[in-house]
N, C-alpha and C. Protein backbone atom coordinates (compact mmCIF):
# COMPACT_ATOMS: atom_id res chain seq x y z
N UNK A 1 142.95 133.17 43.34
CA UNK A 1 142.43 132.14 42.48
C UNK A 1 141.56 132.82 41.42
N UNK A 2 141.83 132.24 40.19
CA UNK A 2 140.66 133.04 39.24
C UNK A 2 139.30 132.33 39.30
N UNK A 3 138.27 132.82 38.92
CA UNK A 3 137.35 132.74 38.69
C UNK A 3 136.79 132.24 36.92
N UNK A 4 136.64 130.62 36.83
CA UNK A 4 137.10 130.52 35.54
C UNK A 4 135.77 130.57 34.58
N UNK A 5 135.48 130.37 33.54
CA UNK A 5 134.25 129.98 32.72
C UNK A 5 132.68 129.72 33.49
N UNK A 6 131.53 130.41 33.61
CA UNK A 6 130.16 130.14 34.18
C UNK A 6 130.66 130.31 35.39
N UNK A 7 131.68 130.70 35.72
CA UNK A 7 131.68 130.98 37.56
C UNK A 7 132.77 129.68 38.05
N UNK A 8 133.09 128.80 37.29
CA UNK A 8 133.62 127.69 37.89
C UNK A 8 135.03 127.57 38.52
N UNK A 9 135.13 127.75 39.97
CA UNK A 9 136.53 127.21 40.95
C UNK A 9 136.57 125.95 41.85
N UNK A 10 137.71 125.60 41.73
CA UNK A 10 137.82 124.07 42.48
C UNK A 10 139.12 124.59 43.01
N UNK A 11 138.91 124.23 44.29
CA UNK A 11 140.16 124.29 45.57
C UNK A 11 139.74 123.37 46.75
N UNK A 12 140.75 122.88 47.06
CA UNK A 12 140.33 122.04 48.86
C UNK A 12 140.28 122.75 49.75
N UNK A 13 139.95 122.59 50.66
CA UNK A 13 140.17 123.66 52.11
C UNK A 13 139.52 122.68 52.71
N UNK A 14 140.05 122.84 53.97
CA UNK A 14 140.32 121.98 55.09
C UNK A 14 138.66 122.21 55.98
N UNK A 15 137.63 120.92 56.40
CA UNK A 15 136.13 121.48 56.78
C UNK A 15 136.83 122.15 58.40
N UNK A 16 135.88 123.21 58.29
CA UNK A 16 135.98 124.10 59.90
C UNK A 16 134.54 124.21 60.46
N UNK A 17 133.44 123.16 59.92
CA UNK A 17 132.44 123.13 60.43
C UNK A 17 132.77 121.90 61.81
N UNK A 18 132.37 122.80 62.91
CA UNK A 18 132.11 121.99 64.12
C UNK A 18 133.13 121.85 64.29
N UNK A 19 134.42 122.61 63.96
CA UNK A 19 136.50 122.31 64.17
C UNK A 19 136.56 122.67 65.52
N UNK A 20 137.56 122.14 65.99
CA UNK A 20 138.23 122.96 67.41
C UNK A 20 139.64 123.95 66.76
N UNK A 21 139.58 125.35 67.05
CA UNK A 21 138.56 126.01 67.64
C UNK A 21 137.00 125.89 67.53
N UNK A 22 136.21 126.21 68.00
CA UNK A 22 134.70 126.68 67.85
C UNK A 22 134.62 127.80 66.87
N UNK A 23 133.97 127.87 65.87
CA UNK A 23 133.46 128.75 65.41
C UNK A 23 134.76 129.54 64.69
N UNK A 24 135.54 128.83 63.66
CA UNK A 24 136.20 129.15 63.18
C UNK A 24 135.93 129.00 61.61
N UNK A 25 136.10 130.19 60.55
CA UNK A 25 135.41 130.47 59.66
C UNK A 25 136.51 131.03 58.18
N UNK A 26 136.25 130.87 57.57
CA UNK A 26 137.21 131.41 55.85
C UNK A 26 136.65 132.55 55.12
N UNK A 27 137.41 133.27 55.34
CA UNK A 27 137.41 134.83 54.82
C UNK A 27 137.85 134.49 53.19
N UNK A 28 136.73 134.67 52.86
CA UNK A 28 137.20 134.81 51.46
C UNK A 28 136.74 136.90 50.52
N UNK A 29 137.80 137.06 50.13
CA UNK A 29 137.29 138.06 49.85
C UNK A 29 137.67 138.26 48.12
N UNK A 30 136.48 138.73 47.20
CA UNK A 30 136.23 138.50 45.88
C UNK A 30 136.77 139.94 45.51
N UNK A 31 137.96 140.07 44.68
CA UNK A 31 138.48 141.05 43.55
C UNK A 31 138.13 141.42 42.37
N UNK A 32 137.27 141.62 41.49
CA UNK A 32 136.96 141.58 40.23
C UNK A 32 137.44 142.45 39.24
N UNK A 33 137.42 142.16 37.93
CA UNK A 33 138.20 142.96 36.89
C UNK A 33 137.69 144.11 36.83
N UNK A 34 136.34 144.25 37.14
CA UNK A 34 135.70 145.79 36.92
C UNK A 34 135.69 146.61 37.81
N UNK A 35 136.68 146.14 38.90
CA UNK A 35 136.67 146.72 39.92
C UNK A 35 136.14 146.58 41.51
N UNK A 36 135.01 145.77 41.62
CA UNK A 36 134.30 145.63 42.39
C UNK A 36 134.86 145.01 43.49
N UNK A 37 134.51 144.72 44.93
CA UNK A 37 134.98 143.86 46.01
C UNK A 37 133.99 143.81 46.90
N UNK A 38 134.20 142.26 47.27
CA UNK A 38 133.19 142.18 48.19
C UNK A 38 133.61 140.70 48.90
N UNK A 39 133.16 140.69 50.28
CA UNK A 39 133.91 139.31 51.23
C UNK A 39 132.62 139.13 51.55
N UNK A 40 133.09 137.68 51.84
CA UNK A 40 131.93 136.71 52.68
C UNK A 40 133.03 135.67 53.80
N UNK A 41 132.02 135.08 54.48
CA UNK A 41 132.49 134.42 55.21
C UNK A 41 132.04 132.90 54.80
N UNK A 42 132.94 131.62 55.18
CA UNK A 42 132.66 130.52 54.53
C UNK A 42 132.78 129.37 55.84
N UNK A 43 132.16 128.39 56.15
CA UNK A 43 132.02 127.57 56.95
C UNK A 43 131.78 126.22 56.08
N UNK A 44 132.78 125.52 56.13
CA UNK A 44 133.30 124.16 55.06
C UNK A 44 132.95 122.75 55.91
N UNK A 45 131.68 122.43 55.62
CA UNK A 45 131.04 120.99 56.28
C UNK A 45 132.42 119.91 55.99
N UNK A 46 132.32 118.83 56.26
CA UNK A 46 133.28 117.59 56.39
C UNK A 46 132.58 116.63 55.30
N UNK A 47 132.16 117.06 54.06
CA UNK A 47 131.80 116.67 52.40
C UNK A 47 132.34 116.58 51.88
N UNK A 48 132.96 115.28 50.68
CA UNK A 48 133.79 115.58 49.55
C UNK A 48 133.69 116.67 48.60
N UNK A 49 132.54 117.17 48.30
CA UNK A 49 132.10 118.13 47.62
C UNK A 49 131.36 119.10 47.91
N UNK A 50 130.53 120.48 47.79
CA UNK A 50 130.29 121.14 48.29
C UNK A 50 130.08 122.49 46.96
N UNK A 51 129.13 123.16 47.29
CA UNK A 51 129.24 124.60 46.60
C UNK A 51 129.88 125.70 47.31
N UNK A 52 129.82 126.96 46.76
CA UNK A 52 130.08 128.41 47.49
C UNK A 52 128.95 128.51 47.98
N UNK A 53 127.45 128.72 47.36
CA UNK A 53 126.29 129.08 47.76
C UNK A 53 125.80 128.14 48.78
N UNK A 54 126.42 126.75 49.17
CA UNK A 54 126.26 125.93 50.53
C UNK A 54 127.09 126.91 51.40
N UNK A 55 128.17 127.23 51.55
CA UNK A 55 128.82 127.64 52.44
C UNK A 55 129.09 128.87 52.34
N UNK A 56 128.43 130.03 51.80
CA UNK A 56 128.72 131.25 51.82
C UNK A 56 127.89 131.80 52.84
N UNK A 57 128.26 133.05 53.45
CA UNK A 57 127.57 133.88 54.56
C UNK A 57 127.81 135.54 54.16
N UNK A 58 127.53 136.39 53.92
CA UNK A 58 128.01 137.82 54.31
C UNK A 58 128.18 138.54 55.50
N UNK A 59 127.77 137.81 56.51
CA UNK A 59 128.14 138.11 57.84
C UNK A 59 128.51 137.25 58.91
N UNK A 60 129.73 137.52 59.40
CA UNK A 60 130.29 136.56 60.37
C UNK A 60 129.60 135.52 60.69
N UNK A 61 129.56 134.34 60.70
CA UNK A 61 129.04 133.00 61.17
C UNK A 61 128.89 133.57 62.64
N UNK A 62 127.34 132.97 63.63
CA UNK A 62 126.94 133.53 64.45
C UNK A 62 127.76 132.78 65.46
N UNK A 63 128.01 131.75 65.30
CA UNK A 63 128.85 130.72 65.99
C UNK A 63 130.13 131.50 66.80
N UNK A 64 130.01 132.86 66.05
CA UNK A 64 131.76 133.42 66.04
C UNK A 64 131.38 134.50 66.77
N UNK A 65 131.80 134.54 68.56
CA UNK A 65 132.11 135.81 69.14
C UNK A 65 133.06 137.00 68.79
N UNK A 66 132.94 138.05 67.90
CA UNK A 66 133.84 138.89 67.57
C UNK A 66 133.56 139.91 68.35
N UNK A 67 134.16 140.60 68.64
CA UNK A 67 134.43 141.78 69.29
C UNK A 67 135.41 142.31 68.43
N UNK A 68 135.15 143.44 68.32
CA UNK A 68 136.00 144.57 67.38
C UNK A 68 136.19 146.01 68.16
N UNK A 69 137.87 146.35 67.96
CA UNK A 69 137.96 147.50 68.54
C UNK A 69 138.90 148.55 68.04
N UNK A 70 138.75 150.09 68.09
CA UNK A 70 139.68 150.61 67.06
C UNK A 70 140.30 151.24 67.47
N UNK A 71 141.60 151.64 66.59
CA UNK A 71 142.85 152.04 67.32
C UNK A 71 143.05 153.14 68.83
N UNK A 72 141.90 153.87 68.53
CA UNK A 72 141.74 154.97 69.42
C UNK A 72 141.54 154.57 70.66
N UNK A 73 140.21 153.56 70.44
CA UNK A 73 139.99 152.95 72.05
C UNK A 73 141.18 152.04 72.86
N UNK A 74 141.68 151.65 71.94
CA UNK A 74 142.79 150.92 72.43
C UNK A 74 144.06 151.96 72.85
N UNK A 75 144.45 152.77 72.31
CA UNK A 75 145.17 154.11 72.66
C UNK A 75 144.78 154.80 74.41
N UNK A 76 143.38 155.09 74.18
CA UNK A 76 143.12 155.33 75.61
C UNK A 76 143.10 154.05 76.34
N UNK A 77 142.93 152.88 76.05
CA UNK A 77 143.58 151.80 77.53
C UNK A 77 144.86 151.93 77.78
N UNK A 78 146.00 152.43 77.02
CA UNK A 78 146.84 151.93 77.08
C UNK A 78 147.49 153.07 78.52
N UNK A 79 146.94 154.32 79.21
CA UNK A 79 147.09 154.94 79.64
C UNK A 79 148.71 155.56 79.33
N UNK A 80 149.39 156.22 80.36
CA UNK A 80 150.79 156.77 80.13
C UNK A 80 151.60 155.82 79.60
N UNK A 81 151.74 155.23 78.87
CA UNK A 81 152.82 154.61 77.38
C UNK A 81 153.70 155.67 76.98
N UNK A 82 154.88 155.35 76.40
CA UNK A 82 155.27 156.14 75.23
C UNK A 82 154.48 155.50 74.15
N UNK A 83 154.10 156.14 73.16
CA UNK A 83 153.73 155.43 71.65
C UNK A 83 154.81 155.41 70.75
N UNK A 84 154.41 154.60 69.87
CA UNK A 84 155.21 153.60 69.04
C UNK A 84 156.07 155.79 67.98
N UNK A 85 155.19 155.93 67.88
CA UNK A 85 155.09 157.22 67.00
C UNK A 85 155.98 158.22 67.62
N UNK A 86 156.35 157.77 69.02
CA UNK A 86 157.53 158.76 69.80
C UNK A 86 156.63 159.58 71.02
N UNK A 87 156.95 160.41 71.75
CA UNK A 87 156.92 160.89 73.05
C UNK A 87 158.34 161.55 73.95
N UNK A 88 158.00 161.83 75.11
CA UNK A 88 158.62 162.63 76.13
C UNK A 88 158.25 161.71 76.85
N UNK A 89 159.99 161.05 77.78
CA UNK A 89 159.71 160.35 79.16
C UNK A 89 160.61 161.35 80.00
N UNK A 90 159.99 161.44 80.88
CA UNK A 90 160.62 161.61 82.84
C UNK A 90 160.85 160.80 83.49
N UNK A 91 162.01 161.43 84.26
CA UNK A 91 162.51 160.86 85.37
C UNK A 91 163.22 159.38 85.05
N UNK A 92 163.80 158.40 85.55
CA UNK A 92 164.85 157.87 85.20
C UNK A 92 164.22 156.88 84.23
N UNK A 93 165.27 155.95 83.28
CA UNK A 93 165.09 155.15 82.29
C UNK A 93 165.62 153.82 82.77
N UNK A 94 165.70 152.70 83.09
CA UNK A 94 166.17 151.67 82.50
C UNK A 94 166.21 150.82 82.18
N UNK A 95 167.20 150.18 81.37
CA UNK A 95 167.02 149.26 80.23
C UNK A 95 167.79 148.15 80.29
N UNK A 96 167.36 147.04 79.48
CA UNK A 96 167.77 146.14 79.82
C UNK A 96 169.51 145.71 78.87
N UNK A 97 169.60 146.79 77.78
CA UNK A 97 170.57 146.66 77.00
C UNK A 97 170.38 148.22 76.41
N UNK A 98 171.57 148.73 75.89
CA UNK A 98 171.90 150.10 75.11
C UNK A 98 170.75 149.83 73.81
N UNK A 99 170.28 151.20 73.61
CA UNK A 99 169.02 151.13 72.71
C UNK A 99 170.07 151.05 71.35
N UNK A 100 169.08 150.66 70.38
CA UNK A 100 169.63 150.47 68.67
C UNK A 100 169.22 151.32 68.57
């Protein structure tokens, strides 16, 4: 969406304040011509109208249990796998159909 004259955008979006799920939130993340970027998070009351600066956050709405985890740690749960990236298996194979 652009960003038009004095800052001014109009879009609907659906309110996710107090929604089922719990604590479900709108990633909005800002592109600019000079380069710049930067996201916030948005929580949309059940108002006909509304600002950004009502509903803007820069950090996850607290409402929202996130847990974050990165590829590596998830690599070591996955214990003896082949990975997606290829490997060496032993001892017998089988399958449920001839591989593609």
């Amino acid at each position: 969406m652009t960003i038009g004259a004095n800052g001014a955008v109009s879009f609907n979006l659906a309110p996710n304040q107090n929604a089922t799920p719990v604590g479900s939130y709108y990633t909005a993340a800002y592109n600019l011509a000079d380069g710049t970027s930067s996201k916030e998070y948005w929580v949309v009351p059940n108002v006909s109208n509304t600002t950004i600066a009502a509903i803007q956050s820069t950090v996850v709405p607290a409402s929202v249990a996130v847990q974050t985890i990165t590829a590596t740690q998830v690599n070591s749960m996955l214990g003896n796998y082949l990975p997606l990236a290829g490997g060496t298996l032993t001892g017998a194979l089988q399958l449920p159909f001839n591989p593609q």
